[in-house]
N, C-alpha and C. Protein backbone atom coordinates (compact mmCIF):
# COMPACT_ATOMS: atom_id res chain seq x y z
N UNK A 1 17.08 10.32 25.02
CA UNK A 1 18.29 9.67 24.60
C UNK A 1 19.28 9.75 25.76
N UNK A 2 19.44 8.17 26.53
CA UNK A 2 20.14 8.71 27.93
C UNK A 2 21.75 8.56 27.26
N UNK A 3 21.87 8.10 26.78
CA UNK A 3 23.43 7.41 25.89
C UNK A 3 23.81 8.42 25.10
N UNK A 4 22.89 9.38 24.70
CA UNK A 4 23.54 9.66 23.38
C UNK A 4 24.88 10.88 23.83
N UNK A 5 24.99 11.45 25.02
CA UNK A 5 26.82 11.86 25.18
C UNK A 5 27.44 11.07 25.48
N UNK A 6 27.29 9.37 25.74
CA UNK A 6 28.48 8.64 25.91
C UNK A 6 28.50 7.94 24.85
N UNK A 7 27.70 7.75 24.06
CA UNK A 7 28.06 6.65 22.93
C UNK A 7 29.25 7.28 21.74
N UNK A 8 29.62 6.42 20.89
CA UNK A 8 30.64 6.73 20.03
C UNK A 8 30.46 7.32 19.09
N UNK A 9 29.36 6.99 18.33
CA UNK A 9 28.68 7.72 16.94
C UNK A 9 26.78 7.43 17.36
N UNK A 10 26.16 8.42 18.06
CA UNK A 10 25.40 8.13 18.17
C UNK A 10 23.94 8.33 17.39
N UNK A 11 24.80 9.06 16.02
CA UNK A 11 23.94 9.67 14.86
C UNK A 11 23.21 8.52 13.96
N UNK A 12 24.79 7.30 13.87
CA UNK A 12 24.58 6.06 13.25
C UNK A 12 23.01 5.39 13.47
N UNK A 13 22.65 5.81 14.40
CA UNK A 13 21.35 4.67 15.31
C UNK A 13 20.04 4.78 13.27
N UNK A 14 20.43 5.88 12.95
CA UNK A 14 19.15 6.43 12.19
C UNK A 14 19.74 5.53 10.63
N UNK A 15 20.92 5.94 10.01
CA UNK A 15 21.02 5.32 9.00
C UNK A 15 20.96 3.58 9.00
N UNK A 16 21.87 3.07 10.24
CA UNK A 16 21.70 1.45 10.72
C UNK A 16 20.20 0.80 10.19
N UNK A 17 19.16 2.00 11.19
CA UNK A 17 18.14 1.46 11.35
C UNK A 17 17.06 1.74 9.97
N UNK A 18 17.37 2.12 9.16
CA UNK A 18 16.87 2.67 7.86
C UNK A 18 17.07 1.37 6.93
N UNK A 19 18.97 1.03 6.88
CA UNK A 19 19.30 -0.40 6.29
C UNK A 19 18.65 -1.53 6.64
N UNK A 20 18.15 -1.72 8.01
CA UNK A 20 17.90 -2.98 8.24
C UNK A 20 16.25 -2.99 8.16
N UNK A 21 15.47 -1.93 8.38
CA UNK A 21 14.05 -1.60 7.73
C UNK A 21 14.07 -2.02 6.18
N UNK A 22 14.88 -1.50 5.89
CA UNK A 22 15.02 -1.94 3.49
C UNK A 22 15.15 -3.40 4.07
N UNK A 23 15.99 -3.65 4.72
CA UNK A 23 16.27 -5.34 4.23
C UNK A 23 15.20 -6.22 4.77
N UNK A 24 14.84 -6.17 6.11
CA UNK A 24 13.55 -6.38 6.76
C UNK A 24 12.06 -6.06 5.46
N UNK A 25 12.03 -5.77 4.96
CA UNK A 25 10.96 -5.24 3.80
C UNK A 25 10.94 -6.38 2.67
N UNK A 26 12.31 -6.36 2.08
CA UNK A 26 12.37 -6.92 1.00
C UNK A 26 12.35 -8.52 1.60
N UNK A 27 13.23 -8.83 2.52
CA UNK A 27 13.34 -10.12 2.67
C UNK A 27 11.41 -10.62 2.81
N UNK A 28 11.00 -10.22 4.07
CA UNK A 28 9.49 -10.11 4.26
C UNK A 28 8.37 -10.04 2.82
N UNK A 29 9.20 -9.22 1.99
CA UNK A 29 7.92 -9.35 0.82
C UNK A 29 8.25 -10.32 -0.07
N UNK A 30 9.69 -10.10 -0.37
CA UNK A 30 9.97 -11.56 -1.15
C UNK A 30 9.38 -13.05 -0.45
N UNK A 31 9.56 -13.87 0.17
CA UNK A 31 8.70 -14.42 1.29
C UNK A 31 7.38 -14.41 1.14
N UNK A 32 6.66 -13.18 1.48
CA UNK A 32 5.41 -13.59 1.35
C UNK A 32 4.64 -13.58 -0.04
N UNK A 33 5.40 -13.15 -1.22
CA UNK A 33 4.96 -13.15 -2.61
C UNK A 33 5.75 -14.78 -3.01
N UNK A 34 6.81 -15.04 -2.83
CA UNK A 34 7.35 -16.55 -3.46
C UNK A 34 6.95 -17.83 -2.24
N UNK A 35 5.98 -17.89 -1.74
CA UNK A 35 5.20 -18.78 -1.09
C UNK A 35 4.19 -18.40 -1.01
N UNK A 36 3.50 -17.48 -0.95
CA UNK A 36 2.15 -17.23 -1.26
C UNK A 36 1.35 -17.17 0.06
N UNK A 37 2.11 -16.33 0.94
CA UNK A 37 1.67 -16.48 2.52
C UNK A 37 0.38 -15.78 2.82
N UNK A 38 -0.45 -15.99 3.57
CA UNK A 38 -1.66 -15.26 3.78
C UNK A 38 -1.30 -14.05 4.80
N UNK A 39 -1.33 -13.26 4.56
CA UNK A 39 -1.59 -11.96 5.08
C UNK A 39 -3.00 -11.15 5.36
N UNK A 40 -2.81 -10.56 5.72
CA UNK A 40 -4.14 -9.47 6.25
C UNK A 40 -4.48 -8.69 5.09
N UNK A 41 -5.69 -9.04 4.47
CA UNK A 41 -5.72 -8.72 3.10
C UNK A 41 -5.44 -9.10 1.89
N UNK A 42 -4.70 -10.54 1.97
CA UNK A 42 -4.60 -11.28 0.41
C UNK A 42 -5.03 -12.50 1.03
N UNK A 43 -5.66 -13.10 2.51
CA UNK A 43 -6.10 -14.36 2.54
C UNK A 43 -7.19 -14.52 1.23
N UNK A 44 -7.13 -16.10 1.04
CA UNK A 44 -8.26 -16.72 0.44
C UNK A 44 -9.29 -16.57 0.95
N UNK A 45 -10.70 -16.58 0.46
CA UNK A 45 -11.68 -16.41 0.90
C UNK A 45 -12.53 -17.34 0.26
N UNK A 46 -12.76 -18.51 1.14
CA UNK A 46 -13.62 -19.69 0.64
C UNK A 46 -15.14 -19.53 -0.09
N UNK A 47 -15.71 -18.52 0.41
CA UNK A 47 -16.97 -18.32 0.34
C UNK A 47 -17.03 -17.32 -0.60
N UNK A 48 -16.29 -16.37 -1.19
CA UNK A 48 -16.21 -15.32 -2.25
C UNK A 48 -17.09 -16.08 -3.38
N UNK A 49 -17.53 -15.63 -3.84
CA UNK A 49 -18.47 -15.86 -4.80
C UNK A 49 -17.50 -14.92 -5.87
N UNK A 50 -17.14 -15.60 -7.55
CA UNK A 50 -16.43 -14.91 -8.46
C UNK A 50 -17.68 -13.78 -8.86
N UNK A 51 -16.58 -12.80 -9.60
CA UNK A 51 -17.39 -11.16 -9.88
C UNK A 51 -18.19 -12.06 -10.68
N UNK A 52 -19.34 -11.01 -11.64
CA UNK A 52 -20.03 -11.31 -12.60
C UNK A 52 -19.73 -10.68 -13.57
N UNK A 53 -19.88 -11.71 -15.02
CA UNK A 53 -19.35 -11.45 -16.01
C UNK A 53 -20.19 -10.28 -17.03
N UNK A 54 -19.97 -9.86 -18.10
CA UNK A 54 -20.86 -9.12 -18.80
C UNK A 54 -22.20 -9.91 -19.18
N UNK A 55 -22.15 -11.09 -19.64
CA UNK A 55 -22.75 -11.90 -20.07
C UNK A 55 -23.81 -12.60 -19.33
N UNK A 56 -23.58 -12.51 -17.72
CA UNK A 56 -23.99 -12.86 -16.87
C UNK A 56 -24.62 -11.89 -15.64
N UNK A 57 -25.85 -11.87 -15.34
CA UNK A 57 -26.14 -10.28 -14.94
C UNK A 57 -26.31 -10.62 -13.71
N UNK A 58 -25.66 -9.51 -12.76
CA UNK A 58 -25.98 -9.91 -11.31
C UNK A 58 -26.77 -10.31 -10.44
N UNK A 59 -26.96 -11.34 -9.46
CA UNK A 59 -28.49 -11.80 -8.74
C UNK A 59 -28.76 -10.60 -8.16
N UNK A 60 -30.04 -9.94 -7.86
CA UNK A 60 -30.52 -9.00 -6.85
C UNK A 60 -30.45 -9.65 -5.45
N UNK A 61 -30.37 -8.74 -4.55
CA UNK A 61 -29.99 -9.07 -3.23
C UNK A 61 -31.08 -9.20 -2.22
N UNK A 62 -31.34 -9.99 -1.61
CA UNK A 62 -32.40 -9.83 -1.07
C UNK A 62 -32.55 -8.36 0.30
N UNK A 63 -31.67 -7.88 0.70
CA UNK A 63 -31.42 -6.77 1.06
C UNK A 63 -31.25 -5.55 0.59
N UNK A 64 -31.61 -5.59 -0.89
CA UNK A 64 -30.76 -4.13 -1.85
C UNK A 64 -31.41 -2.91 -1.32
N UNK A 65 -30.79 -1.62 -1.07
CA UNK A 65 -31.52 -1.06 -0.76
C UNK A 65 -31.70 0.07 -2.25
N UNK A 66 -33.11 0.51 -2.44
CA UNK A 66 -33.39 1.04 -3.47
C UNK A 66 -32.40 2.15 -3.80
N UNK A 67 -32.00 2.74 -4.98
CA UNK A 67 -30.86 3.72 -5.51
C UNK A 67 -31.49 5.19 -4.69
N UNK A 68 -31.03 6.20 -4.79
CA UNK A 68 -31.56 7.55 -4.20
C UNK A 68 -31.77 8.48 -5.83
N UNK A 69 -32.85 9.26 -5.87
CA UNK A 69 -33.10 9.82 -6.75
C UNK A 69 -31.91 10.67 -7.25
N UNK A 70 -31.51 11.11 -8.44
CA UNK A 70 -30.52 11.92 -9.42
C UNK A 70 -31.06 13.18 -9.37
N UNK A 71 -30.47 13.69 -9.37
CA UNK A 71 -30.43 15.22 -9.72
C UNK A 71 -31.52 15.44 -10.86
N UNK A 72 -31.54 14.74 -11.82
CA UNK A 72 -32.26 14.93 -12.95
C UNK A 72 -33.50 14.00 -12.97
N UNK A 73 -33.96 13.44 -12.11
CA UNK A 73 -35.06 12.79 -11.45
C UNK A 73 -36.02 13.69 -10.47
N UNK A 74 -35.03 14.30 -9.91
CA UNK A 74 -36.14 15.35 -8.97
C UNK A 74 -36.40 17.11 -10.04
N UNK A 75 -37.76 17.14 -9.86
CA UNK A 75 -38.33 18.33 -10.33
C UNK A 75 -37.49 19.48 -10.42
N UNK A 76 -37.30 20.43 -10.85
CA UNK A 76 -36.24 22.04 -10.51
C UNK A 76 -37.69 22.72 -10.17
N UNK A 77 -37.22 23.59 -8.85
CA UNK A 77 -38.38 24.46 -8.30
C UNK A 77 -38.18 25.65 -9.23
N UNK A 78 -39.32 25.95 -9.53
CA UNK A 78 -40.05 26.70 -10.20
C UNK A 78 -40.59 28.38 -9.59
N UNK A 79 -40.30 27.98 -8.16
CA UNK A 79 -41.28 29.02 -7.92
C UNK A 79 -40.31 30.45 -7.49
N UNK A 80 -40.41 31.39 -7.83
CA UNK A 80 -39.39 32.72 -7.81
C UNK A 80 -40.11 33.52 -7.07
C-alpha cells in the first residue's frame, strides 16, 4: 500500500469496494436470470438427450462398464 500515509481515509478502499461487489452481483444476476444469458454452466445443450422417465427404462450403453461386486456378494472368509 504505497498511498496508504498520504491518502485521506484510506480504510474506505474495503467498505467502497464491498458496495460496489453487492451491486456488481445483483445487477449481473438480475441480467443474466431476466434474459436468460448463457453462462458457464446454464448453456443449452443441443444434444442432451431428456432424463428417463419411470415408465421408460434406460437404453444400455454401449460402453457400460459392469457394476463392482457388494459387500454382500463377496463370500466372508471363514478361515480363523
Amino acid at each position: 500500500m504505497v498511498n496508504y500515509g498520504i491518502a485521506t481515509k484510506p480504510w474506505m478502499i474495503i467498505p467502497i469496494g464491498l458496495c460496489f461487489a453487492a451491486v456488481y452481483y445483483v445487477l449481473f444476476r438480475w441480467a443474466i436470470v431476466k434474459f436468460d444469458l448463457p453462462t458457464p454452466g446454464r448453456e443449452r445443450d443441443p444434444d442432451a438427450v431428456a432424463a428417463p422417465t419411470a415408465d421408460v427404462p434406460a437404453a444400455p450403453t454401449e460402453h457400460a462398464v459392469p457394476a463392482a461386486p457388494t459387500a454382500d456378494a463377496v463370500p466372508a472368509n471363514t478361515d480363523a
